[in-house]
Protein backbone atom coordinates (compact mmCIF):
# COMPACT_ATOMS: atom_id res chain seq x y z
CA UNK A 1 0.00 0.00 0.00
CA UNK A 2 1.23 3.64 -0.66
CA UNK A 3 2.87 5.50 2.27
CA UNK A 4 1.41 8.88 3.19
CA UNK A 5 4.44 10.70 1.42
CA UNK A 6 3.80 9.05 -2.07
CA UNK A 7 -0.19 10.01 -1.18
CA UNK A 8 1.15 13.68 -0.54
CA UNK A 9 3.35 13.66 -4.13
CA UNK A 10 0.61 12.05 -5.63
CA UNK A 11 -1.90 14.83 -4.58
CA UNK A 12 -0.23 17.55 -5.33
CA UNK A 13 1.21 16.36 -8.48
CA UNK A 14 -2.21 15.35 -9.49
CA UNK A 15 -4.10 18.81 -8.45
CA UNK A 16 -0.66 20.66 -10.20
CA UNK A 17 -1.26 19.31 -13.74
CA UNK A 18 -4.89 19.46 -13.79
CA UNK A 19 -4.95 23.18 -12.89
CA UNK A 20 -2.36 23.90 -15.48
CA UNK A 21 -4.48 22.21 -17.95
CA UNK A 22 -8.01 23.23 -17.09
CA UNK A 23 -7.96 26.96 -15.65
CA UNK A 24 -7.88 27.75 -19.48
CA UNK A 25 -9.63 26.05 -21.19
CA UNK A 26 -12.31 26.46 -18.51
CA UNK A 27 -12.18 30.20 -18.73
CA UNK A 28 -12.31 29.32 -22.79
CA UNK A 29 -15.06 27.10 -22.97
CA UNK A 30 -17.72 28.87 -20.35
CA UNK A 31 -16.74 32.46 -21.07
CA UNK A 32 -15.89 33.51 -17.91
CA UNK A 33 -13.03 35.95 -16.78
CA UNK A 34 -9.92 33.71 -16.27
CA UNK A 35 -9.34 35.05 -12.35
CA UNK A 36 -12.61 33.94 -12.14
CA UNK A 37 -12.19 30.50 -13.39
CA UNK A 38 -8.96 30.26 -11.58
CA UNK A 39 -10.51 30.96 -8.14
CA UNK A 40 -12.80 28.19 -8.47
CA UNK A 41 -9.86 25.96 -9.55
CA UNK A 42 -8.15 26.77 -6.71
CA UNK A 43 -10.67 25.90 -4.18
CA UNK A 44 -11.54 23.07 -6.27
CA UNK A 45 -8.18 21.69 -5.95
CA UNK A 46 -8.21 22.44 -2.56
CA UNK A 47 -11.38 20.11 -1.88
CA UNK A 48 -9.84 17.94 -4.91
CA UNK A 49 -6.70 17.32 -3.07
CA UNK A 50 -8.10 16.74 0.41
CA UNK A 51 -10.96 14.34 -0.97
CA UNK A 52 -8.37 12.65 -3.47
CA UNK A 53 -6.18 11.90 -0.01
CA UNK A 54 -9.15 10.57 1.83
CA UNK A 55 -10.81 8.56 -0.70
CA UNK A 56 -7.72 7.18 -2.23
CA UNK A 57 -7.07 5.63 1.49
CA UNK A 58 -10.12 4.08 1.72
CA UNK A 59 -10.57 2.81 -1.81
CA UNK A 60 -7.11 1.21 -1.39
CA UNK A 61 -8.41 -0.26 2.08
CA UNK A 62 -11.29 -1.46 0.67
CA UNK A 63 -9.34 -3.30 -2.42
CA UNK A 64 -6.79 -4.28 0.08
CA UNK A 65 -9.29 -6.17 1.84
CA UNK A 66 -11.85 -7.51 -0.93
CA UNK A 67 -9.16 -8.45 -3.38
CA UNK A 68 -5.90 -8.69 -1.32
CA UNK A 69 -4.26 -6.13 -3.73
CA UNK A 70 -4.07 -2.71 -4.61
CA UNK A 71 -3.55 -3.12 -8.08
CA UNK A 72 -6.23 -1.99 -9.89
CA UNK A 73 -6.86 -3.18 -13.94
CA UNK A 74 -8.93 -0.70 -16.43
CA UNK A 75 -12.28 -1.50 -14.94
CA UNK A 76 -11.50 -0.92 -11.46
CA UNK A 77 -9.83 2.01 -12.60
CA UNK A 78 -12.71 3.06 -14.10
CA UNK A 79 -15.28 2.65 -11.36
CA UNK A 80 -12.19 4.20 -9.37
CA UNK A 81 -12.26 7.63 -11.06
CA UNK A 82 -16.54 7.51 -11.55
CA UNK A 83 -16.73 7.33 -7.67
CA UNK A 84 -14.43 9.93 -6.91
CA UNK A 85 -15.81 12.19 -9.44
CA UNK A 86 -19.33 12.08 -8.58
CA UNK A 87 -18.63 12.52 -4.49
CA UNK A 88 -16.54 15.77 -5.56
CA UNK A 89 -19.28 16.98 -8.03
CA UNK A 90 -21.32 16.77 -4.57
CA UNK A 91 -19.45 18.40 -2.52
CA UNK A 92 -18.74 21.78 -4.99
CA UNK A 93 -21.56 21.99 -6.68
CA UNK A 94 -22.92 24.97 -3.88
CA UNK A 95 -19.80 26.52 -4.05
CA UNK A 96 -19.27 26.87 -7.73
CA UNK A 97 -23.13 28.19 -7.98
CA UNK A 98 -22.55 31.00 -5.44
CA UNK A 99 -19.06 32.03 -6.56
CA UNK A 100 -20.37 32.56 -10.14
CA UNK A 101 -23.59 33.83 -9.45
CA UNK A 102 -25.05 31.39 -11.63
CA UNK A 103 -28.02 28.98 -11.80
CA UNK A 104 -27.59 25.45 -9.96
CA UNK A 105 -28.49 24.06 -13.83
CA UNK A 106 -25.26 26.04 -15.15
CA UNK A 107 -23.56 25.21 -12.25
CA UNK A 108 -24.11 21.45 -12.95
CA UNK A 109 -23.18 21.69 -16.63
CA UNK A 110 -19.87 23.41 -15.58
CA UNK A 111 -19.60 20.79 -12.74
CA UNK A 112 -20.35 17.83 -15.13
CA UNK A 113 -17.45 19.04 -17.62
CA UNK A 114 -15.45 19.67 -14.88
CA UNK A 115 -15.63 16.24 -13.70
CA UNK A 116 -15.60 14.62 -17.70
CA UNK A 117 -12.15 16.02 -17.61
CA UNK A 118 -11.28 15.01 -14.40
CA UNK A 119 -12.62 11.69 -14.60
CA UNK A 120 -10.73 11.02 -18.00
CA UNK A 121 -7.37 12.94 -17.06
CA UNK A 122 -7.46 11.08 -13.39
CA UNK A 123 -7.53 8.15 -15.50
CA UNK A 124 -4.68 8.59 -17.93
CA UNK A 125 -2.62 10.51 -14.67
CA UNK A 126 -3.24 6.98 -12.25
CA UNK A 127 -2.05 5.15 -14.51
CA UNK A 128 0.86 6.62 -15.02
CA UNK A 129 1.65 7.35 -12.06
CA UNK A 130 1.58 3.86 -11.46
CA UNK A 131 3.90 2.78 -13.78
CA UNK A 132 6.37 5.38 -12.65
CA UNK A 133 5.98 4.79 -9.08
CA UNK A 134 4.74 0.98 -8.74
CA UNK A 135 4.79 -0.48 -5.32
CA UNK A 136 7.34 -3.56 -4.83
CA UNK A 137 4.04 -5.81 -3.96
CA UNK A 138 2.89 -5.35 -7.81
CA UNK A 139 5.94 -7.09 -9.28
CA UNK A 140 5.31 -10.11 -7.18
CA UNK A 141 2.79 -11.39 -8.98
CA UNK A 142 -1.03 -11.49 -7.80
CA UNK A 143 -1.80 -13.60 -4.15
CA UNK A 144 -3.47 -16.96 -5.27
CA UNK A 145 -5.87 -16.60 -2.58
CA UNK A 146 -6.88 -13.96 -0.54
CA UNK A 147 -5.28 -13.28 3.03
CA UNK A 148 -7.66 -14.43 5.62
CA UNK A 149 -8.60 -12.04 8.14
CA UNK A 150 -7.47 -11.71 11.04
């Protein structure tokens, strides 16, 4: 399982290269004033980062438990990124309504794209991250059986 440092890197890494990426086209596609865009980003990534620490700790409990791994295949990585997605769209949905002064129904389109990108960049940044930071237990092969409890 990842230590809490490689959770940190991975955070902050993760929150880095999606605000570089999205603050403009954001501000692009939704015509909105860039400071304005970027403001939202921030505390987005804010939320983002603290959520992506939280959840990725329990997700990796939860595989760690069910399948006796942490290595997680396309579909898992899939329903991965879909459940952290939709819990954030929850949480900022209020936020990014009030900040804007705009309708919850615009608020939810922006929130939806928002989290398109997300959930498809999270996916191609995971994976990658992966593969240049794999954890020693992945190149031992899958357990034949999971560890019983204890």
């Amino acid at each position: 399982m990842r230590t809490t440092l490689d959770r940190i890197r991975h955070a902050l890494s993760f929150e880095i290269i999606g605000l570089l990426i999205s603050t403009p086209l954001a501000a692009w596609v939704f015509h909105h004033p860039i400071l304005d865009i970027g403001v939202v980003g921030a505390v987005t990534s804010v939320v983002a980062t603290a959520w992506n620490y939280v959840y990725n700790l329990i997700f990796d409990h939860a595989m760690q438990r069910i399948a006796g791994t942490t290595r997680k295949g396309p579909v898992i990585r899939v329903l991965h990124s879909a459940l952290f997605e939709g819990g954030l769209l929850v949480m900022l949905l209020p936020f990014i309504a009030w900040y804007l002064g705009i309708g919850l129904i615009e608020a939810f389109v922006m929130d939806i794209s928002y989290s398109l990108f997300y959930m498809a960049y999270a996916f191609v940044f995971n994976w990658a991250y992966d593969l240049i930071f794999p954890l020693p237990e992945w190149s031992q092969g899958e357990p034949e059986t999971k560890k019983a409890e204890a």
